[in-house]
Protein backbone atom coordinates (compact mmCIF):
# COMPACT_ATOMS: atom_id res chain seq x y z
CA UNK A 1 22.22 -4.17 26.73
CA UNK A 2 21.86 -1.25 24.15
CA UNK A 3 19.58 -1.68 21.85
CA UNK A 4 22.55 -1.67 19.01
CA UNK A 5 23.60 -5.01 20.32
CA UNK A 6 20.38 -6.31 19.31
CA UNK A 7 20.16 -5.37 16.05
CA UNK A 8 23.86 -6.49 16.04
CA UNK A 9 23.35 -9.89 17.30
CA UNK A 10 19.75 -10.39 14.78
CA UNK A 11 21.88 -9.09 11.93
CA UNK A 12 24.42 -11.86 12.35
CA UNK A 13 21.38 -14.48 12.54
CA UNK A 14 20.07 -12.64 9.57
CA UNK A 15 23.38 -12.81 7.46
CA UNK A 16 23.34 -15.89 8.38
CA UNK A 17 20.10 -17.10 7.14
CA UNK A 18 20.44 -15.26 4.26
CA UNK A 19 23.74 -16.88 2.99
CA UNK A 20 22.59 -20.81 3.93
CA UNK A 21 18.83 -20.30 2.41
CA UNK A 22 20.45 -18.53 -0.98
CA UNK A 23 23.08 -21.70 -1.43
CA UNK A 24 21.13 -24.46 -0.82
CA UNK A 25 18.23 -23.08 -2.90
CA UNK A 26 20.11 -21.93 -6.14
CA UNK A 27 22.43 -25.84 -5.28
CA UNK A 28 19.15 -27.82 -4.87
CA UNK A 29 16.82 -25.84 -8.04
CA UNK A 30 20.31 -25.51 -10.26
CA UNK A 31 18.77 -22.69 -11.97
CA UNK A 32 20.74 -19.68 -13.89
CA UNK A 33 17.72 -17.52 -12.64
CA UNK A 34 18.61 -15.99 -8.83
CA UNK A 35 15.74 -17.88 -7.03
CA UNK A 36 17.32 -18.03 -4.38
CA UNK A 37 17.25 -13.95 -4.11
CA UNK A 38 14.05 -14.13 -4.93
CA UNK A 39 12.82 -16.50 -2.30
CA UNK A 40 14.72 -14.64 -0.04
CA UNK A 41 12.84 -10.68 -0.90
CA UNK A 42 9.46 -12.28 -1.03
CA UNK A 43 10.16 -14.33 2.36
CA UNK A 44 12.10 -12.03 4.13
CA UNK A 45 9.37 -9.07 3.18
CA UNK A 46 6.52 -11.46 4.61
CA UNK A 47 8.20 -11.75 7.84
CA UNK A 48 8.74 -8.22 7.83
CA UNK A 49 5.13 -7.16 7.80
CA UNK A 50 4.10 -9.50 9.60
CA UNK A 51 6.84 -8.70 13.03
CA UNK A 52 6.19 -5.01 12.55
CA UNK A 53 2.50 -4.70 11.99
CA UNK A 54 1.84 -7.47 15.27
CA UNK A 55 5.10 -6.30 17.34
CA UNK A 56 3.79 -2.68 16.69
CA UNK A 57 -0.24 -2.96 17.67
CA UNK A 58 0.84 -5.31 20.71
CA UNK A 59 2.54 -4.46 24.43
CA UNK A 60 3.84 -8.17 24.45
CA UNK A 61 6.98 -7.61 22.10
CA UNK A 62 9.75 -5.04 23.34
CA UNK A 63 11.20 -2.42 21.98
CA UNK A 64 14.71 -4.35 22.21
CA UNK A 65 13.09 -8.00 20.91
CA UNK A 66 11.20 -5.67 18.13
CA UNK A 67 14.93 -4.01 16.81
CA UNK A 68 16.48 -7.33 16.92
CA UNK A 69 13.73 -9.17 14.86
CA UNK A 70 13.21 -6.31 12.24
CA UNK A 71 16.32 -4.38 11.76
CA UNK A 72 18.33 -7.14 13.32
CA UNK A 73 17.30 -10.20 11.63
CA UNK A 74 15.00 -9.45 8.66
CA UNK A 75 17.53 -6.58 8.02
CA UNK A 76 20.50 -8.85 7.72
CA UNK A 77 18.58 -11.22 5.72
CA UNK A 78 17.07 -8.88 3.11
CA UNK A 79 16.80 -4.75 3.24
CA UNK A 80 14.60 -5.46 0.33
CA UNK A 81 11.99 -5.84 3.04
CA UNK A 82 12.08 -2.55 4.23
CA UNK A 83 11.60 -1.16 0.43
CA UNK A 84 8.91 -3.79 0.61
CA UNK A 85 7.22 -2.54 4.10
CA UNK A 86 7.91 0.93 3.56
CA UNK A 87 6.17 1.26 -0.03
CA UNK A 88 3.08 -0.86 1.21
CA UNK A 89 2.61 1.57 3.94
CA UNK A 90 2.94 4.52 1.76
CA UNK A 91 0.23 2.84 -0.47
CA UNK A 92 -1.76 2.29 2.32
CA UNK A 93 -1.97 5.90 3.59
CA UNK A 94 -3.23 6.58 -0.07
CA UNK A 95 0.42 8.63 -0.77
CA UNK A 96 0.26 6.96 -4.22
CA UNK A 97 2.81 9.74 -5.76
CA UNK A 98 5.58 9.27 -3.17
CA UNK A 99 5.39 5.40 -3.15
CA UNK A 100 5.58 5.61 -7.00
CA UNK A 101 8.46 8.03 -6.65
CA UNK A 102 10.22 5.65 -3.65
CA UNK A 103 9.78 2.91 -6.18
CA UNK A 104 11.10 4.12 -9.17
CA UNK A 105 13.96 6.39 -7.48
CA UNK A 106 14.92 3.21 -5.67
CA UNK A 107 15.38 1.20 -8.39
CA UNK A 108 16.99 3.26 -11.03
CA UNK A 109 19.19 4.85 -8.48
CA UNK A 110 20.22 1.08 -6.96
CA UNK A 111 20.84 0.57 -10.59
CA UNK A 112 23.16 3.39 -11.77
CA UNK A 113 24.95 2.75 -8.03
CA UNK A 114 25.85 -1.20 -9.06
CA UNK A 115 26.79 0.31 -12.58
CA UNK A 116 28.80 3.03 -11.63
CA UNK A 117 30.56 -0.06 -9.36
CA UNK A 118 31.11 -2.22 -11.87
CA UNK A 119 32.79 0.94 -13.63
CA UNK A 120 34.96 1.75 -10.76
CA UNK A 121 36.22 -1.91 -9.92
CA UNK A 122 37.04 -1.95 -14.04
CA UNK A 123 39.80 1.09 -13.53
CA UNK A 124 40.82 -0.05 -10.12
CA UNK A 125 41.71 -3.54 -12.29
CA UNK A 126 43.21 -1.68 -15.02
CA UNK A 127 45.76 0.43 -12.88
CA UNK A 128 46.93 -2.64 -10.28
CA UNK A 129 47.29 -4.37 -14.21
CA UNK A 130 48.92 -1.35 -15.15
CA UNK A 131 51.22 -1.17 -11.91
CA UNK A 132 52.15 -4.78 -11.71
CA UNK A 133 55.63 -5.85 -12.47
């Protein structure tokens, strides 16, 4: 099976996850603050580090079991723990400047991007307001 099919089938487990943790957290703590993101980054950005750094010093885990569990699973569940795994490994090869730069471009840039959104969907509303009978 090509490996895309893996990472196809762990994203759908991922998704998955992602959407049942995130409800019954944010139901069950009834809080206005998005916990249930945030349980989701921090947990998702464990497992992360933990598949890649043990699947990648170790024979035992294939390449096709690796894609599935990483950019398959912990991908659909949260890309925030790539950011996560990526910037600790820049950190950890002592390439302080880039992993500040990753950082900071990440976030402002993910910022504008939802912004700019919001602005887009606001015309796209106006003109089918505009255009409806």
């Amino acid at each position: 099976m090509p490996i895309v099919l893996w990472v196809a089938l762990g994203s759908a487990v991922g998704g998955a996850a992602r959407y049942g943790v995130g409800v019954l957290l944010q139901r069950h703590l009834a809080s206005a603050f998005p916990i249930g993101t945030l349980a989701i980054n921090l947990s998702g950005s464990f497992l992360l580090g933990l598949l890649l750094r043990y699947s990648l010093a170790t024979p035992a885990i294939s390449a096709e079991v690796r894609a599935l569990l990483t950019a398959g699973v912990c991908g659909g569940y949260t890309t925030f723990s790539t950011f996560s795994y990526e910037t600790a490994t820049l950190i950890e090869d002592g390439d302080y400047h880039r992993a500040a730069w990753y950082v900071a471009l990440s976030v402002l840039l993910a910022l504008g991007g939802t912004f700019l959104g919001f602005g887009v969907a606001r015309q796209v509303l106006d003109l089918r307001r505009r255009l409806q009978p």
